[in-house]
Structures are given as structure tokens and as C-alpha cells.
PDB file of N, CA and C in Angstrom:
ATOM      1  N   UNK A   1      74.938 139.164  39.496  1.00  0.00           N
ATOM      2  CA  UNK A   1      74.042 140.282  39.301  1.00  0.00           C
ATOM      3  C   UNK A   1      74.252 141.306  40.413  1.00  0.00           C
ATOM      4  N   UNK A   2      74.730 142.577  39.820  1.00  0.00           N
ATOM      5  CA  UNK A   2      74.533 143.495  41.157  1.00  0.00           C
ATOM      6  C   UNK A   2      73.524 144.239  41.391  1.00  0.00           C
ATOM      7  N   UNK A   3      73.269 144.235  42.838  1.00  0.00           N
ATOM      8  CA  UNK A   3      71.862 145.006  43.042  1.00  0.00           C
ATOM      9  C   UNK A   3      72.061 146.264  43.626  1.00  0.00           C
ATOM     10  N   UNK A   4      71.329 147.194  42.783  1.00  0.00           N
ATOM     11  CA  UNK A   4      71.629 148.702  42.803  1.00  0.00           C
ATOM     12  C   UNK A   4      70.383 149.361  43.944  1.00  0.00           C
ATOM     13  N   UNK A   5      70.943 149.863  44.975  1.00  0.00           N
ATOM     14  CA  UNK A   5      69.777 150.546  45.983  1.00  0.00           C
ATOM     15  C   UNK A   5      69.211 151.701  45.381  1.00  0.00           C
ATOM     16  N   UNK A   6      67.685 151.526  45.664  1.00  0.00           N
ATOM     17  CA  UNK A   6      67.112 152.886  45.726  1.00  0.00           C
ATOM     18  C   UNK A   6      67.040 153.759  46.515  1.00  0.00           C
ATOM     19  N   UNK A   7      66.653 155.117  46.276  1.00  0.00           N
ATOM     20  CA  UNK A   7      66.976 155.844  47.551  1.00  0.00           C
ATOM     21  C   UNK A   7      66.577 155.716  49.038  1.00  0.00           C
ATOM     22  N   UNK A   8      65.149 154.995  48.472  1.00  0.00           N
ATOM     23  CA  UNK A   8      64.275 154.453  49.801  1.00  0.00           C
ATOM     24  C   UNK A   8      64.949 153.244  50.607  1.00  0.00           C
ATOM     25  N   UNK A   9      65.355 152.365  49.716  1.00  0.00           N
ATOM     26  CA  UNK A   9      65.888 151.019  50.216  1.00  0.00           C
ATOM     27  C   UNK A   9      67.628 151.896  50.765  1.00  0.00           C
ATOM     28  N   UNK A  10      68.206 152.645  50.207  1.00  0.00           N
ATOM     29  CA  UNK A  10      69.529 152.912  50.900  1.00  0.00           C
ATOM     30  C   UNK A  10      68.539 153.969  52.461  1.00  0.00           C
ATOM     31  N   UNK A  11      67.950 154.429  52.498  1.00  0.00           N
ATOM     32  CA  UNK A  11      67.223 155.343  54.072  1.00  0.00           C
ATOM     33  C   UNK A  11      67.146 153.865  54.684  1.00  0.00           C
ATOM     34  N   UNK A  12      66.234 153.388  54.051  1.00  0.00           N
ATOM     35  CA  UNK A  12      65.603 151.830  55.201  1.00  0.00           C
ATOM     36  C   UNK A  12      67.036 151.278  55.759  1.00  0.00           C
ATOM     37  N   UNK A  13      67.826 151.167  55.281  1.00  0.00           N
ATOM     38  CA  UNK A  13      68.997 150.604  55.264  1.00  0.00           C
ATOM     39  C   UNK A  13      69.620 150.985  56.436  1.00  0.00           C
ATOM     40  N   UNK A  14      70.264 152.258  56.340  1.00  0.00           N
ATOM     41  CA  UNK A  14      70.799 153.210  57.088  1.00  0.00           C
ATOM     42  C   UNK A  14      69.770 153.223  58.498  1.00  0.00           C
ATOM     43  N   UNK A  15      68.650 153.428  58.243  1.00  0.00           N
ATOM     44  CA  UNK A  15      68.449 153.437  59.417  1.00  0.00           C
ATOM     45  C   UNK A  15      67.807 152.259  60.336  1.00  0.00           C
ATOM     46  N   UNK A  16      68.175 150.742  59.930  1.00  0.00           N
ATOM     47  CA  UNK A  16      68.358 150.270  60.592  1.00  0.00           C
ATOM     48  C   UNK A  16      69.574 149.733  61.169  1.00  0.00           C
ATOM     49  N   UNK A  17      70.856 149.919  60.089  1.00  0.00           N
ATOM     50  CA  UNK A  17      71.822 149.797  60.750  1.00  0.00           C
ATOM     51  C   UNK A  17      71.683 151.165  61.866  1.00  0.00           C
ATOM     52  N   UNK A  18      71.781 152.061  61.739  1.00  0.00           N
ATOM     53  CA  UNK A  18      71.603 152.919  62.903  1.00  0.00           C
ATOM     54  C   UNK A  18      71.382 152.258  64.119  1.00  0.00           C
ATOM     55  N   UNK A  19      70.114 151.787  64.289  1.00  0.00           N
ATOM     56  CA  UNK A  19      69.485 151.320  65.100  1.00  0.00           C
ATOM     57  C   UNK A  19      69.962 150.178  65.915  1.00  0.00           C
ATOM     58  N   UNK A  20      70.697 149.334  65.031  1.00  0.00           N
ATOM     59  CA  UNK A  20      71.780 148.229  65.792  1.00  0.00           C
ATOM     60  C   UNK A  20      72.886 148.593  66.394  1.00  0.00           C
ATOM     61  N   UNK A  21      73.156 149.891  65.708  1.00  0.00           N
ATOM     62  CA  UNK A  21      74.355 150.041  66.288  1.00  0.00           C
ATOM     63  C   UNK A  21      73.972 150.910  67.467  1.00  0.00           C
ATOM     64  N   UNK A  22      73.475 151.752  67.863  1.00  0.00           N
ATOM     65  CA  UNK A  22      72.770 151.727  68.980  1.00  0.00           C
ATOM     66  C   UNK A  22      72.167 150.716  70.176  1.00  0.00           C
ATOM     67  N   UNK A  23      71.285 149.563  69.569  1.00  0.00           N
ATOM     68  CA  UNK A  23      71.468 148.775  70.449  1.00  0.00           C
ATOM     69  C   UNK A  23      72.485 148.254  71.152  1.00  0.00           C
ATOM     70  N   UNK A  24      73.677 148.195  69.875  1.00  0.00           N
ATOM     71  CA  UNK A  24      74.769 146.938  70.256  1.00  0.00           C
ATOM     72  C   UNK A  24      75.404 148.253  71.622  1.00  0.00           C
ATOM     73  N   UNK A  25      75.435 149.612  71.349  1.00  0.00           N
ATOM     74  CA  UNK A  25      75.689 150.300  72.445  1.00  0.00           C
ATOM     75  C   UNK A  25      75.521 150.294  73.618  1.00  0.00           C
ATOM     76  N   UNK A  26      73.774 149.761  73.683  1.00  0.00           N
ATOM     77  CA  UNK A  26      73.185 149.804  75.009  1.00  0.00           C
ATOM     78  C   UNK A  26      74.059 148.746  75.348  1.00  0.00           C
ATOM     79  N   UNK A  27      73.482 147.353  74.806  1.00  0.00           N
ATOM     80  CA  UNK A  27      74.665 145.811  74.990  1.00  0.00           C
ATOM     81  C   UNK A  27      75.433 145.909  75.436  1.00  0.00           C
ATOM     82  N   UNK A  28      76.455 146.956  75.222  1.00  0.00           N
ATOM     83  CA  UNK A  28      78.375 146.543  75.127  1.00  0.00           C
ATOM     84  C   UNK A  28      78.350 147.363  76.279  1.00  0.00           C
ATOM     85  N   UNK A  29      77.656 148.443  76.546  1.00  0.00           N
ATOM     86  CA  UNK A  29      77.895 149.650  77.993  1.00  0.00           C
ATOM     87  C   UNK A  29      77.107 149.623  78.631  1.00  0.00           C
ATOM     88  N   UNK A  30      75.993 149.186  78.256  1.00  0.00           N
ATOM     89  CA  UNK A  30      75.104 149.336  79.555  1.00  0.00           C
ATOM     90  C   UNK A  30      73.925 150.685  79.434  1.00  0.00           C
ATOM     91  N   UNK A  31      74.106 151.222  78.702  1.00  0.00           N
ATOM     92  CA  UNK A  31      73.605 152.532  78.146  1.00  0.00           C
ATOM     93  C   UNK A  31      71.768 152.606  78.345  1.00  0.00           C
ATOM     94  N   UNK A  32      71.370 153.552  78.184  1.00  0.00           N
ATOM     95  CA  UNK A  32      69.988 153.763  78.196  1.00  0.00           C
ATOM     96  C   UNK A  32      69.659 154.085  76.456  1.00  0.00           C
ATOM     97  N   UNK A  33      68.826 153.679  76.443  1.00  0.00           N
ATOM     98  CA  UNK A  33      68.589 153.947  75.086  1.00  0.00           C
ATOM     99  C   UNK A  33      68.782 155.161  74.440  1.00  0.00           C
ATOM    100  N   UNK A  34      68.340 156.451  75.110  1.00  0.00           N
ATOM    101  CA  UNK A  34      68.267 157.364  74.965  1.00  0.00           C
ATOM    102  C   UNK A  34      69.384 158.070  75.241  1.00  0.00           C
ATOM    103  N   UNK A  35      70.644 157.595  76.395  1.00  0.00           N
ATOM    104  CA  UNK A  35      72.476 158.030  75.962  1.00  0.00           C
ATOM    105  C   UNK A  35      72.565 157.250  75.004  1.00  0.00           C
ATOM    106  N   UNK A  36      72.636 156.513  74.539  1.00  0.00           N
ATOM    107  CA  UNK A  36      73.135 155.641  73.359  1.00  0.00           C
ATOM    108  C   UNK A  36      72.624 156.335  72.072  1.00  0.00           C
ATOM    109  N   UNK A  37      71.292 156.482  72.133  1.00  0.00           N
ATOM    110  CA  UNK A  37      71.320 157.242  70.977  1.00  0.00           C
ATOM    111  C   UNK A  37      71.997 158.828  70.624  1.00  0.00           C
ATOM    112  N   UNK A  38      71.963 159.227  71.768  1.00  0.00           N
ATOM    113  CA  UNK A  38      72.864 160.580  71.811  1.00  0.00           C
ATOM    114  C   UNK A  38      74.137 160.919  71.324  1.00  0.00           C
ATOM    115  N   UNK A  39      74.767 159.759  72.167  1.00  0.00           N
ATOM    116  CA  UNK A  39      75.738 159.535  72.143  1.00  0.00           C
ATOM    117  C   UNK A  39      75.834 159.295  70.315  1.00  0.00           C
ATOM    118  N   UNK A  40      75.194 158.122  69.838  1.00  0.00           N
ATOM    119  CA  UNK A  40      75.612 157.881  68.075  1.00  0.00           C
ATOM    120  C   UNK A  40      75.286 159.110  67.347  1.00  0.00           C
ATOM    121  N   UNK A  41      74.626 159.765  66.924  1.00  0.00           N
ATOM    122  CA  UNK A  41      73.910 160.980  66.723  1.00  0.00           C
ATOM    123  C   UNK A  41      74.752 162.408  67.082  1.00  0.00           C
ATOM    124  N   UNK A  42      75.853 162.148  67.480  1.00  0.00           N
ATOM    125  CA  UNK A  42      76.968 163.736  68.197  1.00  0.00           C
ATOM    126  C   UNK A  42      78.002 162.745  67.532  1.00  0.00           C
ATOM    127  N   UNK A  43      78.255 161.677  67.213  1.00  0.00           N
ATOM    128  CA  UNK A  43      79.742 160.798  66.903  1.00  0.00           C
ATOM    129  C   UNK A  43      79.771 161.423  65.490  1.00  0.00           C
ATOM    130  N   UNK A  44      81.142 161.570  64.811  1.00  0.00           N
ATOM    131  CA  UNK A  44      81.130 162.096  63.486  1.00  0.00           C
ATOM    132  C   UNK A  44      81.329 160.732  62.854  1.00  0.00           C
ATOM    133  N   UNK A  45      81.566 159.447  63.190  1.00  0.00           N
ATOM    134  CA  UNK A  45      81.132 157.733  62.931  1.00  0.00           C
ATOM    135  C   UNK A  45      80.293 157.600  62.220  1.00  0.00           C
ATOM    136  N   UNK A  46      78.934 158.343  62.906  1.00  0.00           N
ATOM    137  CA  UNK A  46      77.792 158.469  62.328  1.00  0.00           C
ATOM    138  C   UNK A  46      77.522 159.504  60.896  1.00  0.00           C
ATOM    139  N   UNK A  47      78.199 160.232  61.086  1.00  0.00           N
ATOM    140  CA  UNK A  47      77.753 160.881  59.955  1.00  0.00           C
ATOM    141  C   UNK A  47      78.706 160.465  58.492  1.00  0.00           C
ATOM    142  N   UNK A  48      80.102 159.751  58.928  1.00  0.00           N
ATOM    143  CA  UNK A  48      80.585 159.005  58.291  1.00  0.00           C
ATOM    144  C   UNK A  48      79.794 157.923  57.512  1.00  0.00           C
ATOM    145  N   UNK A  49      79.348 157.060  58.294  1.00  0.00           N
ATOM    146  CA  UNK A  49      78.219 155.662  57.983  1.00  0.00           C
ATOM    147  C   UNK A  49      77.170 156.890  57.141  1.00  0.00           C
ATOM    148  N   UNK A  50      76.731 157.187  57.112  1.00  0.00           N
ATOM    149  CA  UNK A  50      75.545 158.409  56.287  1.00  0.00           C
ATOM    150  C   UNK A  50      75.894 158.526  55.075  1.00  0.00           C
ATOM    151  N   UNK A  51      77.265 159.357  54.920  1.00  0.00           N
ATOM    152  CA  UNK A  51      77.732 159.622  53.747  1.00  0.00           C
ATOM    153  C   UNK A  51      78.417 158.266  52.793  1.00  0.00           C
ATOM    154  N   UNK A  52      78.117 157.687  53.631  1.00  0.00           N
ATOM    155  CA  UNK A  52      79.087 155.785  52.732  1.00  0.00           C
ATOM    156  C   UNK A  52      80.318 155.996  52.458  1.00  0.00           C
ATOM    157  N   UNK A  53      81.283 156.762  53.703  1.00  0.00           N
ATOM    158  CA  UNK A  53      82.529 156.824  53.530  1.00  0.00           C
ATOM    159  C   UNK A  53      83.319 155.531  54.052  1.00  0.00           C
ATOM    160  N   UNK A  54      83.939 155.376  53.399  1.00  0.00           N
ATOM    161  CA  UNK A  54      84.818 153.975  53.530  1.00  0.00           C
ATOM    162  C   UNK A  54      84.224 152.851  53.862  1.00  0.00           C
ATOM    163  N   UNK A  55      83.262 152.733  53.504  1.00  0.00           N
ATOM    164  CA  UNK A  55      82.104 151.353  53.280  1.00  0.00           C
ATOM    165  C   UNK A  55      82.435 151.111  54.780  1.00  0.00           C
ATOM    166  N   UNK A  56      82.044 151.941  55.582  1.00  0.00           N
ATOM    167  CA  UNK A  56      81.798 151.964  57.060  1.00  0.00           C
ATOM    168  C   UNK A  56      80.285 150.871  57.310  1.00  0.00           C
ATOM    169  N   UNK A  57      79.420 151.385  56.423  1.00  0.00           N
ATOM    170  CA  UNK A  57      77.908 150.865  56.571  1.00  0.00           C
ATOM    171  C   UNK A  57      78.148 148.963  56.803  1.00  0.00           C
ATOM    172  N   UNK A  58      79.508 149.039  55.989  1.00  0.00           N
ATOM    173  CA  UNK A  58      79.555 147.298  55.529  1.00  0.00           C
ATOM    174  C   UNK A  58      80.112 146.497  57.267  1.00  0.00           C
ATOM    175  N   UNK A  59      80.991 147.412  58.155  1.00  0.00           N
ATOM    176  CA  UNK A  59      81.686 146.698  59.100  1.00  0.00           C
ATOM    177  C   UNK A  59      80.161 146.507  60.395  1.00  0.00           C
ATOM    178  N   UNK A  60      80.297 145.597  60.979  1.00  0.00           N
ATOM    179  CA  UNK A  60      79.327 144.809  61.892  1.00  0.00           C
ATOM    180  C   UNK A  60      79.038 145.859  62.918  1.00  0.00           C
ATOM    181  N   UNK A  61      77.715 145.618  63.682  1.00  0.00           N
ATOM    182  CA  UNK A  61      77.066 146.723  64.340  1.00  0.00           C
ATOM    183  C   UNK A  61      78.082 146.682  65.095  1.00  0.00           C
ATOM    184  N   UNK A  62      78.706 145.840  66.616  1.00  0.00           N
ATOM    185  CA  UNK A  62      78.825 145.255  67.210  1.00  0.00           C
ATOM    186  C   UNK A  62      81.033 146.163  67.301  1.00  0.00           C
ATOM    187  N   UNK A  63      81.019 146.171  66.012  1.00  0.00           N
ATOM    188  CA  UNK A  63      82.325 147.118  65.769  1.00  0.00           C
ATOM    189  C   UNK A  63      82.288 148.616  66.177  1.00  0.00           C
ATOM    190  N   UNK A  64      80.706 148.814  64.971  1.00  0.00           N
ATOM    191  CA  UNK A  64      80.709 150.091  64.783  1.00  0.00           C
ATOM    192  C   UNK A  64      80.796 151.163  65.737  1.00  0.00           C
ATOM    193  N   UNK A  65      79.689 150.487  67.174  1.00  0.00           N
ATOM    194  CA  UNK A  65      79.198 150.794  68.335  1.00  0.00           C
ATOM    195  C   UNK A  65      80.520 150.435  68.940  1.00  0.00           C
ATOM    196  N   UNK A  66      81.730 149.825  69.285  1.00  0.00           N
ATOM    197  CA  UNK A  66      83.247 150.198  69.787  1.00  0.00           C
ATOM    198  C   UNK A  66      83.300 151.554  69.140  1.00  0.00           C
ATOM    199  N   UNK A  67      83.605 151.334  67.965  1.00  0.00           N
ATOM    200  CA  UNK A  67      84.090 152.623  67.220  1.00  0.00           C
ATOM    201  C   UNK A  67      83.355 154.016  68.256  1.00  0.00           C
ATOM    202  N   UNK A  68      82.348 154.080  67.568  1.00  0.00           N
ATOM    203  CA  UNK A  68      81.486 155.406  68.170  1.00  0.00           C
ATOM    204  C   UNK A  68      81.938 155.220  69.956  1.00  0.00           C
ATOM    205  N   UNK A  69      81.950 154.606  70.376  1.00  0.00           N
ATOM    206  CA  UNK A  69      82.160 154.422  71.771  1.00  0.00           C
ATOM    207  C   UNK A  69      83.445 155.440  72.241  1.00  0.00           C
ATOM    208  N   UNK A  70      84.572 154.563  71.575  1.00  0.00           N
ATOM    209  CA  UNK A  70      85.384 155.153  71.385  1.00  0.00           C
ATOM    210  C   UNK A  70      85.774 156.200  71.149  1.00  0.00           C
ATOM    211  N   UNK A  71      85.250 156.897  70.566  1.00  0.00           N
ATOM    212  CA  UNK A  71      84.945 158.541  69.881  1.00  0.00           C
ATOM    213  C   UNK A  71      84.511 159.454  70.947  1.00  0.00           C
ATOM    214  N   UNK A  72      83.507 158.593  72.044  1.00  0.00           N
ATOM    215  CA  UNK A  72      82.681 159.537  72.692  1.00  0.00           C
ATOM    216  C   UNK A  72      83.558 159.828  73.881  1.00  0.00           C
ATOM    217  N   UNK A  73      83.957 158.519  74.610  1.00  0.00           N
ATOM    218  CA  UNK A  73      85.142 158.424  75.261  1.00  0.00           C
ATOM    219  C   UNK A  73      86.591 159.467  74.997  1.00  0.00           C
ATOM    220  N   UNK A  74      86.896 159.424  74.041  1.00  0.00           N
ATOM    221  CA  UNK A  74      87.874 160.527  73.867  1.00  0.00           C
ATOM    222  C   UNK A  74      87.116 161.995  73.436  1.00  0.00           C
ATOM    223  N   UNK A  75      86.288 162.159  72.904  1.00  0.00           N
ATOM    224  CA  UNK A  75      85.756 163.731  73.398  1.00  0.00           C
ATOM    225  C   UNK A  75      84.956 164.102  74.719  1.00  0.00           C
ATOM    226  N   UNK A  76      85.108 163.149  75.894  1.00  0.00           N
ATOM    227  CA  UNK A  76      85.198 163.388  77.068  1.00  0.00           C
ATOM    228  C   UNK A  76      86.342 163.689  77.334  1.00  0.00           C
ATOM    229  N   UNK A  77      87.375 163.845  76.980  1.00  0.00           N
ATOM    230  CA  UNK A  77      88.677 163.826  77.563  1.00  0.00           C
ATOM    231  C   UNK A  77      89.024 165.253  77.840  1.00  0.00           C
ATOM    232  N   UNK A  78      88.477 166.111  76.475  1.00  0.00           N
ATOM    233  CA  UNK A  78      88.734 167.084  76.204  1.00  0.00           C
ATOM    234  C   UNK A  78      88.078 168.509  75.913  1.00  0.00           C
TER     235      UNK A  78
END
């Protein structure tokens, strides 16, 4: 049986993965809650995971938050 999200249950969704992946930020760097959330929130990661491009939503907080990390790290560079 597949189960089809509603719009409410895909928001709830989203924004608790959000929210992990943020934590797993603070976790993995050391971050304050409030860079961490900054930081996810300016990543285009994030707005990726939003739009359900490449079933991003599906890979583990714990990735995602490398990923975005990663991102933020190289637009420091430049």
C-alpha cells in the first residue's frame, strides 16, 4: 500500500527533518544553534530538500548536515 502525503503531513515532515539536520550540525561542528540554523537556511541543500529534488529528504540527517556543511565551507572560500 502506498501512502500518499498531505500537504500538512509533507510541511510536518520537512520541517522536522529540517530540524535534525540542524541539530546533527550543532553535533558534527560544534555550532550554536542559531549558526547552524543560519547556516542551513542560506545552503541551496536546503532549498533543494524543500523542493523534493533528488529524494534528498530520503538521505539521513547526519549526511545531509555534511552536505550543507560542506556548501557553507566552500562559499567561505569565495
Amino acid at each position: 500500500m502506498q501512502t500518499i502525503m498531505t500537504g500538512e503531513s509533507k510541511i510536518a515532515f520537512l520541517t522536522r527533518k529540517s530540524a535534525n539536520i540542524i541539530k546533527s550540525l550543532c553535533q558534527l561542528y560544534g555550532l550554536s544553534l542559531q549558526d547552524a540554523t543560519d547556516i542551513y537556511y542560506q545552503s541551496d541543500t536546503s532549498e533543494l530538500i524543500e523542493e523534493g529534488v533528488a529524494d534528498l529528504h530520503c538521505r539521513s540527517d547526519k549526511y545531509l548536515a555534511v552536505v550543507v556543511w560542506e556548501e557553507h565551507q566552500e562559499s567561505l572560500k569565495h
